[in-house]
PDB file of N, CA and C in Angstrom:
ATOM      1  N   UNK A   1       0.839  -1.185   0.000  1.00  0.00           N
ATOM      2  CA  UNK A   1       0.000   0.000   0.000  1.00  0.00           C
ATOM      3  C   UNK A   1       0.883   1.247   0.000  1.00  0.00           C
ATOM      4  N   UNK A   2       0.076   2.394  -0.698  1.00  0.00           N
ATOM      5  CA  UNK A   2       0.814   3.354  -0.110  1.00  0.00           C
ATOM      6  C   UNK A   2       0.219   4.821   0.108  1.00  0.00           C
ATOM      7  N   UNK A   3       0.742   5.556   0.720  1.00  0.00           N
ATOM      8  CA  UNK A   3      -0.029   6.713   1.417  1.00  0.00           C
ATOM      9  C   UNK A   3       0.600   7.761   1.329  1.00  0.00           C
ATOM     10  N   UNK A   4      -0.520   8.830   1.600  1.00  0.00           N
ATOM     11  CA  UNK A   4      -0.552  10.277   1.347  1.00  0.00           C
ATOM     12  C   UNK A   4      -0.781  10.155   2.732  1.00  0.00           C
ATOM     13  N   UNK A   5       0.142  11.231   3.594  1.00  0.00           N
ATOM     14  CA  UNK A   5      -0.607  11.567   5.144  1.00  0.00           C
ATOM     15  C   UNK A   5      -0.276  12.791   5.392  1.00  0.00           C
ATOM     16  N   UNK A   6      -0.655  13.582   6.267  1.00  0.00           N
ATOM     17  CA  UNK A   6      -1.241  14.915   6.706  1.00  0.00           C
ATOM     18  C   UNK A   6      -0.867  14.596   8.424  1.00  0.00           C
ATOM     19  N   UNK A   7       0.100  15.565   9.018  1.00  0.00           N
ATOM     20  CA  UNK A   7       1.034  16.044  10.105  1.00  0.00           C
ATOM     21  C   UNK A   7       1.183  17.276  10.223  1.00  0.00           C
ATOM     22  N   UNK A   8       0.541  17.202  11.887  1.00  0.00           N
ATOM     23  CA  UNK A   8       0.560  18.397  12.223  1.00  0.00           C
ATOM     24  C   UNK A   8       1.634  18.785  13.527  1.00  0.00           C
ATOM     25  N   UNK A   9       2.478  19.647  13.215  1.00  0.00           N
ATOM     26  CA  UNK A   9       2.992  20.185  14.415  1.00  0.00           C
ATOM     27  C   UNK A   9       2.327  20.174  15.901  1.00  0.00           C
ATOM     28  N   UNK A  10       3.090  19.685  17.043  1.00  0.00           N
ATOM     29  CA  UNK A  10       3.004  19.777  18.321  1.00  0.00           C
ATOM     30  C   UNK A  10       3.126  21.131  18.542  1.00  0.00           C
ATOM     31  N   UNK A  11       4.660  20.959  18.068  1.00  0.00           N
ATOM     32  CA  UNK A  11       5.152  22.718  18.918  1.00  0.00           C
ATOM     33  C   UNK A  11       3.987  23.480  18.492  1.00  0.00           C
ATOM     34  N   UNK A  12       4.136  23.942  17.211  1.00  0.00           N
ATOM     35  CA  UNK A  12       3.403  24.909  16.351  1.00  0.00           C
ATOM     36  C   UNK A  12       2.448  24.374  15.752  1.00  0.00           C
ATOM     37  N   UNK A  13       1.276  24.430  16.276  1.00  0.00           N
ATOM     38  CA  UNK A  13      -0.352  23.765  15.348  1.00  0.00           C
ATOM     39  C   UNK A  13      -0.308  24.566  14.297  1.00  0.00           C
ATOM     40  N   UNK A  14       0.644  25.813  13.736  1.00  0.00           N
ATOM     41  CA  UNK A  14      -0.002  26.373  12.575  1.00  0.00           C
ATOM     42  C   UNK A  14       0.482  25.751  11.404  1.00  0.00           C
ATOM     43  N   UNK A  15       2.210  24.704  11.412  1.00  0.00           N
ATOM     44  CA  UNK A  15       2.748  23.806  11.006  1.00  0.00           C
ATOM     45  C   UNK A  15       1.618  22.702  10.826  1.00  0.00           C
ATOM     46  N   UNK A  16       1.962  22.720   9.188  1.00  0.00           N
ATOM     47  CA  UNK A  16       1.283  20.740   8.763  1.00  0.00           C
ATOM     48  C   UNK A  16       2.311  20.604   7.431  1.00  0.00           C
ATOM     49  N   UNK A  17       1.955  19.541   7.711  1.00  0.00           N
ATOM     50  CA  UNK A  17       3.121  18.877   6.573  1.00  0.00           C
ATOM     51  C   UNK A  17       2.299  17.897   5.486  1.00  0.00           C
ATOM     52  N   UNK A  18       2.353  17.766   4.326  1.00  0.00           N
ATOM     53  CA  UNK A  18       1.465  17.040   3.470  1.00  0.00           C
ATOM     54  C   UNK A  18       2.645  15.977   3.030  1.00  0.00           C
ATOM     55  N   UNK A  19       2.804  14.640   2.838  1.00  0.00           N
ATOM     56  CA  UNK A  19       3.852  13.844   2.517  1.00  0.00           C
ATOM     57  C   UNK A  19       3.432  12.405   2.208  1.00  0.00           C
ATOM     58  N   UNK A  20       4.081  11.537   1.399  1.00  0.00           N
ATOM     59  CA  UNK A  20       3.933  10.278   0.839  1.00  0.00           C
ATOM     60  C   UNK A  20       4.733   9.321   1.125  1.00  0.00           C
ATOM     61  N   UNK A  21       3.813   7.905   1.511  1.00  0.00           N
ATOM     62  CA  UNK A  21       5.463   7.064   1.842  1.00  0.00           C
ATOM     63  C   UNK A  21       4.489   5.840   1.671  1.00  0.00           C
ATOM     64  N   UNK A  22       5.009   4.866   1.942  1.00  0.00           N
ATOM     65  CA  UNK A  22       4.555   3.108   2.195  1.00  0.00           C
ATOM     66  C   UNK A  22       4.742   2.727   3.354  1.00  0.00           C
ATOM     67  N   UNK A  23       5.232   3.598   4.660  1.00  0.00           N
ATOM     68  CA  UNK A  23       5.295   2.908   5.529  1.00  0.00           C
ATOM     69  C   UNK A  23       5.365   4.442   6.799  1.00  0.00           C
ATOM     70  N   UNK A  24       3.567   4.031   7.096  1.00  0.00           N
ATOM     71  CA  UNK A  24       3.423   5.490   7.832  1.00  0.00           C
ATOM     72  C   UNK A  24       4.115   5.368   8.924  1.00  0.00           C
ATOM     73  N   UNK A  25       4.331   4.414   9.806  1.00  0.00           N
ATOM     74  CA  UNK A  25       4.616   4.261  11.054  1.00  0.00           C
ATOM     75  C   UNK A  25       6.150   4.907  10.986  1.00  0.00           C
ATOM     76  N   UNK A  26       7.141   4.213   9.761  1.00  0.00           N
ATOM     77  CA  UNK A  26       8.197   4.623   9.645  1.00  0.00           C
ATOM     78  C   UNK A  26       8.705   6.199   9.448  1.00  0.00           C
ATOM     79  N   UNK A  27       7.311   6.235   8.818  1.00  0.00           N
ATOM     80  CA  UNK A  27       7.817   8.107   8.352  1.00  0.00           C
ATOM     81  C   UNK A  27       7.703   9.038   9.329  1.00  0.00           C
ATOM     82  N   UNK A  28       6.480   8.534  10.192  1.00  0.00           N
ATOM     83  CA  UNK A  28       6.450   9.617  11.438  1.00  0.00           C
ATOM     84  C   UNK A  28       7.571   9.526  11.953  1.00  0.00           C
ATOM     85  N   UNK A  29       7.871   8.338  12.395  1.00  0.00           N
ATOM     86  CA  UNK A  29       8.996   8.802  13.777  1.00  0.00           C
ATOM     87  C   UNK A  29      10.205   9.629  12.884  1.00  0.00           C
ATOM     88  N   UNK A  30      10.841   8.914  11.605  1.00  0.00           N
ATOM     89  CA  UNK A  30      11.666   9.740  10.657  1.00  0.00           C
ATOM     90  C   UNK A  30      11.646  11.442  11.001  1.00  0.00           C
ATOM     91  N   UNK A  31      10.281  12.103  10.746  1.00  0.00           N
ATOM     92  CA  UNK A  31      10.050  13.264  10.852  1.00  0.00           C
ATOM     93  C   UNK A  31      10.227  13.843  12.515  1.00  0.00           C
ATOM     94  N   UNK A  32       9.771  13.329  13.207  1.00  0.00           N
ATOM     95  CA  UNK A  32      10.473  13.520  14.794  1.00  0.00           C
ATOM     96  C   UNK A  32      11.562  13.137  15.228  1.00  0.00           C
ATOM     97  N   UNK A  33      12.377  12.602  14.550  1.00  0.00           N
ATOM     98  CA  UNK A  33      14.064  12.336  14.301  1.00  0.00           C
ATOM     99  C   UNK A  33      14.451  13.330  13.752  1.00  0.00           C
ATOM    100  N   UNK A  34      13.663  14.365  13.115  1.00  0.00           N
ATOM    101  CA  UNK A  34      14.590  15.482  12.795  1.00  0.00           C
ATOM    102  C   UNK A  34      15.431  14.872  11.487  1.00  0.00           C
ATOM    103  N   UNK A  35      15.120  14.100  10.736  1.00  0.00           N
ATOM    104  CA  UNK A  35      15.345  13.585   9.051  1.00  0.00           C
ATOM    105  C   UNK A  35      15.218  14.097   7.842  1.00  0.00           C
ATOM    106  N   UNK A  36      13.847  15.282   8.212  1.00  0.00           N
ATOM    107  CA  UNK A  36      13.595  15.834   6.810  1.00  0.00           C
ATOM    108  C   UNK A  36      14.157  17.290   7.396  1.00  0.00           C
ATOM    109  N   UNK A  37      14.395  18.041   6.717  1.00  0.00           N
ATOM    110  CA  UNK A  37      15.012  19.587   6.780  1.00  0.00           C
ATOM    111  C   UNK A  37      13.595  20.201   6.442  1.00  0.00           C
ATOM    112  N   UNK A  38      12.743  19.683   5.979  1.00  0.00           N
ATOM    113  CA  UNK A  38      11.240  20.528   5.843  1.00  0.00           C
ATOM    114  C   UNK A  38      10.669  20.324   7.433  1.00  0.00           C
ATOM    115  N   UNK A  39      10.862  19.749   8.629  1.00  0.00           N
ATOM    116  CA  UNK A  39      10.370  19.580   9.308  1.00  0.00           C
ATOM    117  C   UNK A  39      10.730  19.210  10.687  1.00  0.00           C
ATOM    118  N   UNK A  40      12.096  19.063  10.364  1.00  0.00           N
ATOM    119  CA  UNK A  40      13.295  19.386  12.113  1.00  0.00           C
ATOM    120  C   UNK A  40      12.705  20.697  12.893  1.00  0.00           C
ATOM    121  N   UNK A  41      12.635  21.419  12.288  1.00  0.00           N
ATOM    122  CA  UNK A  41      12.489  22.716  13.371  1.00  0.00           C
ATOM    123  C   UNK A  41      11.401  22.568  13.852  1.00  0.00           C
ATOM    124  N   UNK A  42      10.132  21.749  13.418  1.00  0.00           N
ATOM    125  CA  UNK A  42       8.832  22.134  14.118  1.00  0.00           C
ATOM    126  C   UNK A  42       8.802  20.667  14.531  1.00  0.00           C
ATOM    127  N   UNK A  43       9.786  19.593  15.332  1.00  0.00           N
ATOM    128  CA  UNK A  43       9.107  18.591  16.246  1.00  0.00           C
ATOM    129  C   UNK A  43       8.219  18.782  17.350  1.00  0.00           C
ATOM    130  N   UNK A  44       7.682  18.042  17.682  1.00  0.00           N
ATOM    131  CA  UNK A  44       7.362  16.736  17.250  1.00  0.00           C
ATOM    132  C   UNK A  44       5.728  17.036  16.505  1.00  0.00           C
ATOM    133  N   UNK A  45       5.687  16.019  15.673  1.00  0.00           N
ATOM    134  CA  UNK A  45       4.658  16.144  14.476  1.00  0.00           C
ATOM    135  C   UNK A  45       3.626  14.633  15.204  1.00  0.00           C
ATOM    136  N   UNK A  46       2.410  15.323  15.015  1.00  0.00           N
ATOM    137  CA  UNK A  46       1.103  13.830  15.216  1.00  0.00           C
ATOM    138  C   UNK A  46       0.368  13.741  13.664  1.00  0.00           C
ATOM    139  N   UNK A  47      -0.159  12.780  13.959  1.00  0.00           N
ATOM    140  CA  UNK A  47      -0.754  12.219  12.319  1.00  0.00           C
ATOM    141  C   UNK A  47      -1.799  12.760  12.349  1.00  0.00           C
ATOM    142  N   UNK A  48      -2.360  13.446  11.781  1.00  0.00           N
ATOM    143  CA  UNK A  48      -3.870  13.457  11.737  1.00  0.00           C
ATOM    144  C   UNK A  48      -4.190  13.124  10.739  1.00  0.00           C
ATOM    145  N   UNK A  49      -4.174  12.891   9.294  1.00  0.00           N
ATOM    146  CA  UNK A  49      -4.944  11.817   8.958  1.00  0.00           C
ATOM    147  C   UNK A  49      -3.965  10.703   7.823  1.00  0.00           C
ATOM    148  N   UNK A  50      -4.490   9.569   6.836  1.00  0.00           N
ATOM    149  CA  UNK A  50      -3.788   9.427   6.070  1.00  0.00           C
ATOM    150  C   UNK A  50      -4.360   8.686   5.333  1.00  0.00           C
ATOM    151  N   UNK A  51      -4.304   8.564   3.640  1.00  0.00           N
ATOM    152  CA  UNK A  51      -5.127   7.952   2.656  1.00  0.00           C
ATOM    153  C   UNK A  51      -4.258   6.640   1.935  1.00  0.00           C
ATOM    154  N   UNK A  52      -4.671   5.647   2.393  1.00  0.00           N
ATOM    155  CA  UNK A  52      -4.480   4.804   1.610  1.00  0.00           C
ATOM    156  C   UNK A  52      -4.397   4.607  -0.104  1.00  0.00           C
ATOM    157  N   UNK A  53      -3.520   3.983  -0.885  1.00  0.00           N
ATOM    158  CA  UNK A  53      -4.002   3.980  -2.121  1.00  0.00           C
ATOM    159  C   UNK A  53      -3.549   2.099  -2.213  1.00  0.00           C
ATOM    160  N   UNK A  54      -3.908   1.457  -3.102  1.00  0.00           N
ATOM    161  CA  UNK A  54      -2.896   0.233  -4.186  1.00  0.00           C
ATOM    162  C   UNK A  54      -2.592   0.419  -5.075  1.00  0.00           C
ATOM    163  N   UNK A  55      -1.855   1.562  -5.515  1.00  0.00           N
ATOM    164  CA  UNK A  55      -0.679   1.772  -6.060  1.00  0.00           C
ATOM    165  C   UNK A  55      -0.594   3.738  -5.760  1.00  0.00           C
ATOM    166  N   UNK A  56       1.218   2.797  -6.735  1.00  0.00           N
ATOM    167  CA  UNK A  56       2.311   4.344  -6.150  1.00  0.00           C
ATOM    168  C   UNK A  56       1.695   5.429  -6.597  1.00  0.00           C
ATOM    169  N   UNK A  57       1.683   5.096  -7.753  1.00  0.00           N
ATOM    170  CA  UNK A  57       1.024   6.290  -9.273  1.00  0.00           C
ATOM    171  C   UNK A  57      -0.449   6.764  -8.817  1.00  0.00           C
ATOM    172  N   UNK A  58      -1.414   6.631  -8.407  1.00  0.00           N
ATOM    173  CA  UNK A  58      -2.242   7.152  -7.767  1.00  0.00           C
ATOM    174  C   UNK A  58      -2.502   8.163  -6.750  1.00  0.00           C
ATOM    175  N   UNK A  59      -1.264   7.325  -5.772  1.00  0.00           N
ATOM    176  CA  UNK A  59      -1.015   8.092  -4.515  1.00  0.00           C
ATOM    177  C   UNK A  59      -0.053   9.239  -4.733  1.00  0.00           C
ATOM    178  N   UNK A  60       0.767   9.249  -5.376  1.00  0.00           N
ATOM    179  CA  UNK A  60       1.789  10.602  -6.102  1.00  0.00           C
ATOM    180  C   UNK A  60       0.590  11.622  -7.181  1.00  0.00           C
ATOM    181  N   UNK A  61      -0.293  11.282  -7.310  1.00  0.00           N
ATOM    182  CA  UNK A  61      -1.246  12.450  -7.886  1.00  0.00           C
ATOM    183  C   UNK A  61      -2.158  12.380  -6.692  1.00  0.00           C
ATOM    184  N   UNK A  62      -2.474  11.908  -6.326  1.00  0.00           N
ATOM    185  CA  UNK A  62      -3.349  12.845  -4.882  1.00  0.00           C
ATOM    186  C   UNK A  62      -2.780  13.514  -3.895  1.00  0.00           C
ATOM    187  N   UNK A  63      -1.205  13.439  -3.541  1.00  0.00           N
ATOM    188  CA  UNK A  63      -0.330  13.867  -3.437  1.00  0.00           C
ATOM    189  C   UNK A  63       0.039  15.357  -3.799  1.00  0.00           C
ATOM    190  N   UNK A  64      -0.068  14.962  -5.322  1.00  0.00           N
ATOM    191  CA  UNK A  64       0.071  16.865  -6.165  1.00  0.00           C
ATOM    192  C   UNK A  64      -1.089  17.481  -5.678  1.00  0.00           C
ATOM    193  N   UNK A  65      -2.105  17.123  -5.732  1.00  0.00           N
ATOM    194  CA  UNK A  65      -3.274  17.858  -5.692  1.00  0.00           C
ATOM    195  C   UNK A  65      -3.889  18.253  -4.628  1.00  0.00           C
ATOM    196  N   UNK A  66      -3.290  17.181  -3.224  1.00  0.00           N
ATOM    197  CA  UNK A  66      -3.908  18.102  -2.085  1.00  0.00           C
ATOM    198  C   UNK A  66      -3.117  18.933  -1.490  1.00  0.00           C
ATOM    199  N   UNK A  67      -1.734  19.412  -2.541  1.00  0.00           N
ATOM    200  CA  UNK A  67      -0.521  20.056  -1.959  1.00  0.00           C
ATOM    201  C   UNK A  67      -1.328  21.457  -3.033  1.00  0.00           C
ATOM    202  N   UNK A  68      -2.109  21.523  -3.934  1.00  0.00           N
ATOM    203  CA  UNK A  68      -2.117  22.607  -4.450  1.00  0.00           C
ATOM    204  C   UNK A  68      -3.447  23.223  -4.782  1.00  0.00           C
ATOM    205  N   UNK A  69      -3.741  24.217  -5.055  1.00  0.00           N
ATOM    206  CA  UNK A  69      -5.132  24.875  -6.095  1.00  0.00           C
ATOM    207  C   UNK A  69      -6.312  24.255  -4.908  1.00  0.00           C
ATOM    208  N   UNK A  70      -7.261  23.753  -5.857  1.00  0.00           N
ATOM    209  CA  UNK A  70      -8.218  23.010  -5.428  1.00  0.00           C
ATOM    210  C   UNK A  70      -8.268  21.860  -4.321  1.00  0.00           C
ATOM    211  N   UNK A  71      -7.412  21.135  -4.404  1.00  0.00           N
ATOM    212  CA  UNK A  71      -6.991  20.428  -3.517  1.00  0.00           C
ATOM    213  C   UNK A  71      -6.679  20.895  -2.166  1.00  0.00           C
ATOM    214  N   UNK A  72      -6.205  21.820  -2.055  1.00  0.00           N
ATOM    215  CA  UNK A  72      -5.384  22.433  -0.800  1.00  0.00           C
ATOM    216  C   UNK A  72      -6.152  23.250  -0.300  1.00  0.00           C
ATOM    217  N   UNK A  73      -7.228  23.800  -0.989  1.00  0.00           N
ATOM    218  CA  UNK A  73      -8.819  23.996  -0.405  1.00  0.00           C
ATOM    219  C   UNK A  73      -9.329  22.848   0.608  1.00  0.00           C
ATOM    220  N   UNK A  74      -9.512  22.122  -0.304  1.00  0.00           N
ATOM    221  CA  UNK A  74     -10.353  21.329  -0.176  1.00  0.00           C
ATOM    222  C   UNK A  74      -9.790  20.752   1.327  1.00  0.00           C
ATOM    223  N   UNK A  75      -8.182  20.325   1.565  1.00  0.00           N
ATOM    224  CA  UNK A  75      -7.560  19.755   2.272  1.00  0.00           C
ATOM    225  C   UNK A  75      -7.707  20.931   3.462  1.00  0.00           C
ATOM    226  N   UNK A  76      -7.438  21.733   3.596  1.00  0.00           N
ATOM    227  CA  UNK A  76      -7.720  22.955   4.937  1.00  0.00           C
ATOM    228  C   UNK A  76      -9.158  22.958   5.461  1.00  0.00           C
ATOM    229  N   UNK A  77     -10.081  22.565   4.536  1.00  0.00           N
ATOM    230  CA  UNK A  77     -11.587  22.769   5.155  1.00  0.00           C
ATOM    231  C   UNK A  77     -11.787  21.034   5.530  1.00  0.00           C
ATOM    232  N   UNK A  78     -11.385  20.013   5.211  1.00  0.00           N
ATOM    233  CA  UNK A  78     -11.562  18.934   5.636  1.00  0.00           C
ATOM    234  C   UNK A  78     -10.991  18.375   6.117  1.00  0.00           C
ATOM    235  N   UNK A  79      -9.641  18.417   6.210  1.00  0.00           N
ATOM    236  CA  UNK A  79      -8.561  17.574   7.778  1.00  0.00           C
ATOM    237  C   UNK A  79      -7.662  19.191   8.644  1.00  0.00           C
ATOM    238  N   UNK A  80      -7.521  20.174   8.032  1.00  0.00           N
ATOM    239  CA  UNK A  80      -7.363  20.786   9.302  1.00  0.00           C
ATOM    240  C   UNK A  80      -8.292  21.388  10.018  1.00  0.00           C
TER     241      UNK A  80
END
């Protein structure tokens, strides 16, 4: 499987992070390890939500789209 998930800053609730992986469990803690440079400064990060897909290519365009335009509407009025 793989996923699109949505993280929100502890420190700073105004921090969220939109990101893709196959292995959510792995990516969170990654991101509270201070791993990505998009997201060291604002540890520690909680999940709030995350979308399953069966396959990559799916999940890398829902990906683009709730990072932008319409999508990123859509994504602020329904998971933050």
């Amino acid at each position: 499987m793989y996923y699109v998930y949505l993280i929100r800053s502890i420190k700073d609730t105004n921090k969220t992070y939109i990101g893709f992986t196959n292995n959510i469990d792995q990516r969170l803690q990654k991101h509270n390890e201070g791993a990505s440079i998009y997201t060291s400064d604002f540890r520690p990060w909680k999940l709030v939500a995350y979308i399953a897909f069966d396959s990559e290519e799916k999940a890398l365009k829902f990906e683009k789209y709730i990072k932008v335009g319409s999508g990123h509407a859509f994504a602020q009025k329904r998971f933050w």
